[in-house]
C-alpha atoms as a PDB file:
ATOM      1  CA  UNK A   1    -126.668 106.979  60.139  1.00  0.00           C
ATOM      2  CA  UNK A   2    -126.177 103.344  60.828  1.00  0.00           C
ATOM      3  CA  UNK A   3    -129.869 102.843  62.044  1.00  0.00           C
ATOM      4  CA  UNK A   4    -130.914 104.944  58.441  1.00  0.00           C
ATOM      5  CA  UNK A   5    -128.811 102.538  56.329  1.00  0.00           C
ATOM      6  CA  UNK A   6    -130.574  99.417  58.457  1.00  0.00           C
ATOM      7  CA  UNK A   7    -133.659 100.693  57.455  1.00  0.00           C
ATOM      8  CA  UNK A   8    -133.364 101.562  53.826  1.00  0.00           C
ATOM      9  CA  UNK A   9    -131.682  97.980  53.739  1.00  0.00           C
ATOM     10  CA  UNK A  10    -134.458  96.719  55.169  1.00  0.00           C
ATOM     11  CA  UNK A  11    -137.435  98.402  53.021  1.00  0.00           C
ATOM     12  CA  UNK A  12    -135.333  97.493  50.050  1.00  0.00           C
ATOM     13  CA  UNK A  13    -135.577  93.727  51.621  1.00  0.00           C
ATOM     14  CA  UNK A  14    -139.368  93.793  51.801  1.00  0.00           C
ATOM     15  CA  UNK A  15    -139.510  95.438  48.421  1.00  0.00           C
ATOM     16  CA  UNK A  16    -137.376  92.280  46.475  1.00  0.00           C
ATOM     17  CA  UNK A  17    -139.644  90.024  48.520  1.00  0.00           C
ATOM     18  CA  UNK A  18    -142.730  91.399  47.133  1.00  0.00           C
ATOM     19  CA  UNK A  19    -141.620  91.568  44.002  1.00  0.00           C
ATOM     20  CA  UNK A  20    -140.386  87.912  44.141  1.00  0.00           C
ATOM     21  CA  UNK A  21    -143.729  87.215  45.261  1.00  0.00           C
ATOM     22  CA  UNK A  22    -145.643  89.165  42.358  1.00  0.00           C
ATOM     23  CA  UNK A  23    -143.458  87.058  39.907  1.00  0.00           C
ATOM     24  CA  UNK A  24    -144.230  83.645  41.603  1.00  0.00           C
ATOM     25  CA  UNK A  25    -147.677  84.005  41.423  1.00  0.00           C
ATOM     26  CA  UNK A  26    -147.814  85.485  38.027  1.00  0.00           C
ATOM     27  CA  UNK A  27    -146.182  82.396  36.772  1.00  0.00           C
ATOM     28  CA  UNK A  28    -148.925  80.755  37.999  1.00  0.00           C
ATOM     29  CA  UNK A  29    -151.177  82.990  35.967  1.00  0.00           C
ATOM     30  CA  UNK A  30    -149.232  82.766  32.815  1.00  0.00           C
ATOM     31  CA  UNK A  31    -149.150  78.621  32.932  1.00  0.00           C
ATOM     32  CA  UNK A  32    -152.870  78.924  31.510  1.00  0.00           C
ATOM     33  CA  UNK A  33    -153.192  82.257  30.314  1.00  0.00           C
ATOM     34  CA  UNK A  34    -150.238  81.871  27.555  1.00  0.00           C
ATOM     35  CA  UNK A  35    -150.224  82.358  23.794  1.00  0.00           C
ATOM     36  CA  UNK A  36    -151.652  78.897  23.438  1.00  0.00           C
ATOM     37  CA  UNK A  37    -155.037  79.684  25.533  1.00  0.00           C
ATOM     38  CA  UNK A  38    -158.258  79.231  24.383  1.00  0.00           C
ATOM     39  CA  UNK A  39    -161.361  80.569  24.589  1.00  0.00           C
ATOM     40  CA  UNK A  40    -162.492  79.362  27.940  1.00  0.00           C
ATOM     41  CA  UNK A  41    -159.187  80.541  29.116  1.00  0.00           C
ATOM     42  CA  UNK A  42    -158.116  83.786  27.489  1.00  0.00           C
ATOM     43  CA  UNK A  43    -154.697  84.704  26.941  1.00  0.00           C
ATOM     44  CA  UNK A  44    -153.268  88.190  28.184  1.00  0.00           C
ATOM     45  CA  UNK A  45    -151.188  88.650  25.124  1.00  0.00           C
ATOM     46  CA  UNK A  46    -151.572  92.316  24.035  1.00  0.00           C
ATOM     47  CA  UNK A  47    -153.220  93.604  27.520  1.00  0.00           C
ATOM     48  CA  UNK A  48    -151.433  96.429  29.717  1.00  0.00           C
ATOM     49  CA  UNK A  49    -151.059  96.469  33.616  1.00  0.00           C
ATOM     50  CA  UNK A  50    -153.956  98.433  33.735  1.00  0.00           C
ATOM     51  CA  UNK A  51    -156.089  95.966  31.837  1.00  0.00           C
ATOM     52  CA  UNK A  52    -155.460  93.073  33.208  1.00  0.00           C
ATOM     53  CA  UNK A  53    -155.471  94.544  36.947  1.00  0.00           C
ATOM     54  CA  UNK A  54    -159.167  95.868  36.315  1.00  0.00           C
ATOM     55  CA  UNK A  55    -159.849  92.646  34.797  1.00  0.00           C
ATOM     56  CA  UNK A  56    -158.649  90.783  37.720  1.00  0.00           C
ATOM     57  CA  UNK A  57    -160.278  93.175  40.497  1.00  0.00           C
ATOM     58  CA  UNK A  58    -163.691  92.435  38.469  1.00  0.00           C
ATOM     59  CA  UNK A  59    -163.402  88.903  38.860  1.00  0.00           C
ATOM     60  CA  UNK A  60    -162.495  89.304  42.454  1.00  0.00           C
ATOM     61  CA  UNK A  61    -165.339  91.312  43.443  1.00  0.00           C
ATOM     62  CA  UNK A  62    -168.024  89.100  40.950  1.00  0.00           C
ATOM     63  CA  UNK A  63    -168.243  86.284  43.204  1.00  0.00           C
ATOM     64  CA  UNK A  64    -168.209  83.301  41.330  1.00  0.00           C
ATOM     65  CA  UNK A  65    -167.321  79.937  42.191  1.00  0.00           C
ATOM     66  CA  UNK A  66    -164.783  78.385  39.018  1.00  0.00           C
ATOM     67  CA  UNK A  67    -161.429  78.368  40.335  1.00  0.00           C
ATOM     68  CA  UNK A  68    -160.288  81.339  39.060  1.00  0.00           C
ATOM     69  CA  UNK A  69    -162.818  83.200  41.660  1.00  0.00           C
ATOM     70  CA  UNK A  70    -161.160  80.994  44.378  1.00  0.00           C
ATOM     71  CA  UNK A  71    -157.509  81.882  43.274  1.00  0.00           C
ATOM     72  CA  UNK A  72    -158.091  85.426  43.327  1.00  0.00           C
ATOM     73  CA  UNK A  73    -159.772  85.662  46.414  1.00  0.00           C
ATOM     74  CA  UNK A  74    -156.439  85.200  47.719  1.00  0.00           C
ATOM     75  CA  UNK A  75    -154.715  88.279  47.175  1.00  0.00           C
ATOM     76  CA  UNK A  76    -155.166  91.908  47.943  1.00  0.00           C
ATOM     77  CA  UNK A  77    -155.579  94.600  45.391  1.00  0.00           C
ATOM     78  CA  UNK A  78    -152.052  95.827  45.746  1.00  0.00           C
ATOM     79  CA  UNK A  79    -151.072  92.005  45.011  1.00  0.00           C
ATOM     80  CA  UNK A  80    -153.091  91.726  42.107  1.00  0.00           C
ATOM     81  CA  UNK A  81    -151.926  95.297  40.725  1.00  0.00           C
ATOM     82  CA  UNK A  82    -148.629  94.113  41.331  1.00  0.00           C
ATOM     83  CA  UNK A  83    -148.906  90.520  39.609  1.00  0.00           C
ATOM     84  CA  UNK A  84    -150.729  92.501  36.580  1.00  0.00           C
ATOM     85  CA  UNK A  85    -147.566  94.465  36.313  1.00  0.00           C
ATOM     86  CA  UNK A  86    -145.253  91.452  36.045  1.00  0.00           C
ATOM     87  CA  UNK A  87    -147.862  89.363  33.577  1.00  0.00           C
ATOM     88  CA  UNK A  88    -147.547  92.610  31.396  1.00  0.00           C
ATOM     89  CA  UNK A  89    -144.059  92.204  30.875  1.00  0.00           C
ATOM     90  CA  UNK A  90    -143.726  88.357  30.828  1.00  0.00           C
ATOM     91  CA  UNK A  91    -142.738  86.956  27.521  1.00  0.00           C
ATOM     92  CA  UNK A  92    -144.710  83.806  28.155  1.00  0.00           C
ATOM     93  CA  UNK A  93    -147.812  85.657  27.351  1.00  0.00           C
ATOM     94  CA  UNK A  94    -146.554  88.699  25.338  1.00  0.00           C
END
C-alpha cells in the first residue's frame, strides 16, 4: 500500500510540474499575443484549446524562420496542446 501511495504521490508530482510548466510558457505566449496585439501579432482572444493547438502545430511543422518558428520548435505536441489549454483560459488574452 505504501509503495501505491508513493507512486500516486509521485505521478501527481510530475503532473503539477507539467502543468506549472504549460503555464510558464504560456505566459510567455500571452506577453505578445494579448488583447492589445496587432496585426503582425494576432491576439488569441476568442480562440478555444483546439484552435490555437492546431494553429500552433501548423506553425511548427511550416518551417519558417521568424522567431515564432524558432520558439515552437521547442516543444512537443503534448506541450503545445497543453500550453493551448492554459492560453484558453488565461484572462490576459480572453
Amino acid at each position: 500500500m505504501l509503495m501505491l501511495g508513493l507512486a500516486v504521490s509521485g505521478q501527481l508530482q510530475a503532473t503539477e510540474d507539467a502543468l506549472t510548466q504549460s503555464a510558464s510558457a504560456a505566459s510567455v505566449c500571452s506577453g505578445c499575443h494579448a488583447l492589445t496585439s496587432g496585426a503582425s501579432v494576432p491576439t488569441l482572444q476568442g480562440l478555444s484549446a483546439l484552435a490555437i493547438e492546431q494553429q500552433m502545430l501548423a506553425l511548427k511543422r511550416s518551417g519558417g524562420q521568424s522567431a515564432m518558428h524558432r520558439l515552437i520548435k521547442a516543444y512537443d505536441d503534448a506541450q503545445i496542446r497543453s500550453i493551448a489549454n492554459v492560453l484558453a483560459q488565461d484572462e490576459r488574452v480572453q
